[in-house]
C-alpha atoms as a PDB file:
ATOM      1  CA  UNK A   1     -37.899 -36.372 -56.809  1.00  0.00           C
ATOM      2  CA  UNK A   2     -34.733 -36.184 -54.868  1.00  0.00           C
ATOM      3  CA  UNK A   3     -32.561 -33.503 -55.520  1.00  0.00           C
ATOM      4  CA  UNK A   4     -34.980 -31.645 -57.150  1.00  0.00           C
ATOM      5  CA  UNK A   5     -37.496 -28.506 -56.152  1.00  0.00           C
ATOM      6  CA  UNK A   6     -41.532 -28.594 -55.556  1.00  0.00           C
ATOM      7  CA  UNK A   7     -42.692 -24.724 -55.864  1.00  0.00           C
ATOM      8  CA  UNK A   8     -46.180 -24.456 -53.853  1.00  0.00           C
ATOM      9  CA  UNK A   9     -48.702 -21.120 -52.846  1.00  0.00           C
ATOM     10  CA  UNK A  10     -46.965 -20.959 -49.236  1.00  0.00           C
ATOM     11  CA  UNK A  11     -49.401 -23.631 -48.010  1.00  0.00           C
ATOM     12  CA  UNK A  12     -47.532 -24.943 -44.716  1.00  0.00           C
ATOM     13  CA  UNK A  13     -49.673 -28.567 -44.795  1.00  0.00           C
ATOM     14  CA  UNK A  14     -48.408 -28.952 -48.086  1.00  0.00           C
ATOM     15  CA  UNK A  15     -44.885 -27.829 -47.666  1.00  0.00           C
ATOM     16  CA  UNK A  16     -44.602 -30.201 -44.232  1.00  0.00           C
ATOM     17  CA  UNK A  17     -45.962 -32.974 -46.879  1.00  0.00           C
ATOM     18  CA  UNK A  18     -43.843 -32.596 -49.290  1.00  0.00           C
ATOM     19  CA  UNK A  19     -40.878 -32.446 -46.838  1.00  0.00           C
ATOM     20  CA  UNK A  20     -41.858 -35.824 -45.479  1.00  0.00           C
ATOM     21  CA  UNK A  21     -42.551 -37.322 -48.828  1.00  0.00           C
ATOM     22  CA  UNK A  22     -39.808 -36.626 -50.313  1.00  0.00           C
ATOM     23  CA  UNK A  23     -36.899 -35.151 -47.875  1.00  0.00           C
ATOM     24  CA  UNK A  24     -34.295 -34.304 -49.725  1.00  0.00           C
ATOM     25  CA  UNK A  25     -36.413 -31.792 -52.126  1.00  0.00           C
ATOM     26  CA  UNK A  26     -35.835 -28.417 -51.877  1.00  0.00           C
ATOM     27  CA  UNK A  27     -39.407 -26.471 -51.408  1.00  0.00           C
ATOM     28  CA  UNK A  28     -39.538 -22.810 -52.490  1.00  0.00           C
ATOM     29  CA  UNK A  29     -42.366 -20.226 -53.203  1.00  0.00           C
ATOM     30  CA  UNK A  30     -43.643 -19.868 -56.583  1.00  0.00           C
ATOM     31  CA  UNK A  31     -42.940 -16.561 -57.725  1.00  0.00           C
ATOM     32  CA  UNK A  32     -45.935 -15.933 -59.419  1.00  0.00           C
ATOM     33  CA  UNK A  33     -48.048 -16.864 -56.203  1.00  0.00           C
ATOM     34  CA  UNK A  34     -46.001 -14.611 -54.497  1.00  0.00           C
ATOM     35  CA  UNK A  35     -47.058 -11.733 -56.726  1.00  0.00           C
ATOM     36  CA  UNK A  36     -50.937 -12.950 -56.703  1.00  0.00           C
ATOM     37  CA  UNK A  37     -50.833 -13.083 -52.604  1.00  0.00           C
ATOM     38  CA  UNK A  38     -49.438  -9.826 -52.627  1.00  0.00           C
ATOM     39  CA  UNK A  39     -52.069  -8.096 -54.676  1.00  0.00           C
ATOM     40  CA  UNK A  40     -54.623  -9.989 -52.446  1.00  0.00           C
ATOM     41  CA  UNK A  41     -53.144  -9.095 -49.169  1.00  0.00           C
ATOM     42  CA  UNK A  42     -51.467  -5.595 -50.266  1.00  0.00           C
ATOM     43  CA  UNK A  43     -54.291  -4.218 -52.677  1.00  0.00           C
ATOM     44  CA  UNK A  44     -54.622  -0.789 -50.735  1.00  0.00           C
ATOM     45  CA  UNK A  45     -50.737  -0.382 -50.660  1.00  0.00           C
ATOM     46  CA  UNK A  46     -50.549  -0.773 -54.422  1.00  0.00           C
ATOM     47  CA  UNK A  47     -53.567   1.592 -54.259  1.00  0.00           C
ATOM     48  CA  UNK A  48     -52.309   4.335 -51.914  1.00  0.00           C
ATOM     49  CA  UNK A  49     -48.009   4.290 -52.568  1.00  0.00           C
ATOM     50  CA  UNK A  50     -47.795   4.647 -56.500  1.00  0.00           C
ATOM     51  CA  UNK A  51     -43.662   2.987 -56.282  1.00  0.00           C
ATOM     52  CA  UNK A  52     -44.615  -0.104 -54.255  1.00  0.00           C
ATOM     53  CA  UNK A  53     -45.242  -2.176 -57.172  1.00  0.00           C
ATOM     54  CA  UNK A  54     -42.124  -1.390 -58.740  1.00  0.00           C
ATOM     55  CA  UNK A  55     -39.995  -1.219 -55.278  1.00  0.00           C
ATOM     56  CA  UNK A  56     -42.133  -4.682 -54.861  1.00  0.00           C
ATOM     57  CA  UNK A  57     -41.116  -6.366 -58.458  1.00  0.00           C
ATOM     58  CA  UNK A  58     -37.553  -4.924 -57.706  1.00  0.00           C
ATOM     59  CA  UNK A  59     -36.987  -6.474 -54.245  1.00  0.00           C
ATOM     60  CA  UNK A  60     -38.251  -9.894 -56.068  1.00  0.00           C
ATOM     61  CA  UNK A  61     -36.174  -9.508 -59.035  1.00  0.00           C
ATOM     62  CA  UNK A  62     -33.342  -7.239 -58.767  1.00  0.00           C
ATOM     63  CA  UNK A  63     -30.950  -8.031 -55.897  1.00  0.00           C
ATOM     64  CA  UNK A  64     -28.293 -11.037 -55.935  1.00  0.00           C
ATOM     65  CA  UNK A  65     -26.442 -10.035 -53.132  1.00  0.00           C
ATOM     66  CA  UNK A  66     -28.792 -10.593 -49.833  1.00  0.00           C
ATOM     67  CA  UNK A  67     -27.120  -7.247 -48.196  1.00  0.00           C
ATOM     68  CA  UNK A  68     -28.890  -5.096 -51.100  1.00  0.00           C
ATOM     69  CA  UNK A  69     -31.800  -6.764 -50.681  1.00  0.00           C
ATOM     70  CA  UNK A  70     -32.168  -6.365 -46.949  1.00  0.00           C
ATOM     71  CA  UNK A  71     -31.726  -2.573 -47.366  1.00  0.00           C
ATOM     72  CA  UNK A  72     -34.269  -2.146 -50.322  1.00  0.00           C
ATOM     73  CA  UNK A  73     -37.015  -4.441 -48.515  1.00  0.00           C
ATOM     74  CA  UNK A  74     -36.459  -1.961 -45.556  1.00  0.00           C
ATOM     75  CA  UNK A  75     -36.410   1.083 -47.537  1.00  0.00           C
ATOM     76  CA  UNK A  76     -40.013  -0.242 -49.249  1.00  0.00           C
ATOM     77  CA  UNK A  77     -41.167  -0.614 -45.234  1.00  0.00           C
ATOM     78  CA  UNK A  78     -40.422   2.609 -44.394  1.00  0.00           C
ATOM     79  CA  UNK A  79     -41.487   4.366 -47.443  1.00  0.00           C
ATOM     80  CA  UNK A  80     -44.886   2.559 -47.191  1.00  0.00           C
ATOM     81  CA  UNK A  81     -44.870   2.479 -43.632  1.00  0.00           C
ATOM     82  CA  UNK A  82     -45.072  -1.288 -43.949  1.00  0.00           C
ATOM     83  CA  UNK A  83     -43.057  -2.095 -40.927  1.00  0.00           C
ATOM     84  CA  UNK A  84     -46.446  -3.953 -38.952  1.00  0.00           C
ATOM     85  CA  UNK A  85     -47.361  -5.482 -41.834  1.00  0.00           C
ATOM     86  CA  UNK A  86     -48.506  -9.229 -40.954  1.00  0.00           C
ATOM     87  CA  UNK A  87     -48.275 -10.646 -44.433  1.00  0.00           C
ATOM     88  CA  UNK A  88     -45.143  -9.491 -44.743  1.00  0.00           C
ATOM     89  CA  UNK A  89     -43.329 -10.134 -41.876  1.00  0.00           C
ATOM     90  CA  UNK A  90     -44.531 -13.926 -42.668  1.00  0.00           C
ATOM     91  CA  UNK A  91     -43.372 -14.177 -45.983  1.00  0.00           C
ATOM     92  CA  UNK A  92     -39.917 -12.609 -44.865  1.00  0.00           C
ATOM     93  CA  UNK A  93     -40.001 -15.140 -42.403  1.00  0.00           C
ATOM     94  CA  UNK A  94     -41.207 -17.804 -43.908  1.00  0.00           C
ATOM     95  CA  UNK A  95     -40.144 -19.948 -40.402  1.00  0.00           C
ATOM     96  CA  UNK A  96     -42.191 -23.394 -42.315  1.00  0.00           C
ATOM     97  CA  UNK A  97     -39.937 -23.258 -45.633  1.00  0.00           C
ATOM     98  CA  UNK A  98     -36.468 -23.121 -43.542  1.00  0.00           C
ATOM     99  CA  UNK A  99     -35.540 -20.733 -45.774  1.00  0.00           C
ATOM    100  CA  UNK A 100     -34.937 -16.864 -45.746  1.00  0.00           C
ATOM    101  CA  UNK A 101     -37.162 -14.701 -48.401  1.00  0.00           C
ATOM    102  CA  UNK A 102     -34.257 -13.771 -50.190  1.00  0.00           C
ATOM    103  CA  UNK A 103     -32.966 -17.401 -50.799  1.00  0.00           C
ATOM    104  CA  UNK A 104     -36.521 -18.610 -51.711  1.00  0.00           C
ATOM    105  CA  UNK A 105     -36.868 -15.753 -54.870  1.00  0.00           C
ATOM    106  CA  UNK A 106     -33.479 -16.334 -56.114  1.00  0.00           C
ATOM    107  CA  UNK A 107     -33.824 -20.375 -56.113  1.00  0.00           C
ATOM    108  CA  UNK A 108     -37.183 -19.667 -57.489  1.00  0.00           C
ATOM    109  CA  UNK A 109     -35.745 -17.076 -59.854  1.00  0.00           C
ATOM    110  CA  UNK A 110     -33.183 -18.992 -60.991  1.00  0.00           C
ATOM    111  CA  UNK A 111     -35.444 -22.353 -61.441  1.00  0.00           C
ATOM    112  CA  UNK A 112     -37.718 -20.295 -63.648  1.00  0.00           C
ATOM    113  CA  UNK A 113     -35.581 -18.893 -65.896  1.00  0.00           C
ATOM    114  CA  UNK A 114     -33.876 -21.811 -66.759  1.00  0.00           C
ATOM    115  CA  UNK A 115     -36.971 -24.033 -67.564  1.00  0.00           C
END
């Protein structure tokens, strides 16, 4: 599996695993398990603020350059007054992948689309 990816739920056990299994693998978020934790862990923000889903989807899918995308995840903060948000501020830290949130969606974006 050298070279290659492993796409996992954000499970750090696994991720530290996989690292030591195989170490030159490159371990990224699943994209669709990051849109299933955030509907678990940010159901009454999609309730209550009727553009975080699509300022959500858009911060996942929209931005290449990481500048843009550091401005629109802090404009969807502010507007949802997300700032304290624990489950957030992990995944945009993601300190057990070595990676930042932006690099992990577009590896994982880019992975998926060409499967």
């Amino acid at each position: 599996m050298s070279g290659k990816q492993s796409k996992t739920d954000q499970d750090a056990t696994m991720a530290k695993s996989l690292t030591m299994t195989w170490p030159n693998t490159c371990h990224c978020l699943c994209i669709w398990y990051i849109y299933q934790n955030a509907a678990m862990h940010l159901s009454s923000v999609f309730a209550c603020f009727s553009s975080f889903s699509k300022d959500f989807s858009s911060c996942i899918n929209d931005f290449e350059d990481e500048e843009e995308f550091l401005c629109a995840w802090e404009e969807m903060l502010d507007k949802c007054e997300l700032k304290t948000n624990e489950w957030l501020e992990r995944m945009f830290k993601l300190k057990e992948m070595g990676a930042s949130l932006w690099a992990t969606i577009i590896l994982c974006r880019y992975d998926h689309h060409s499967a």
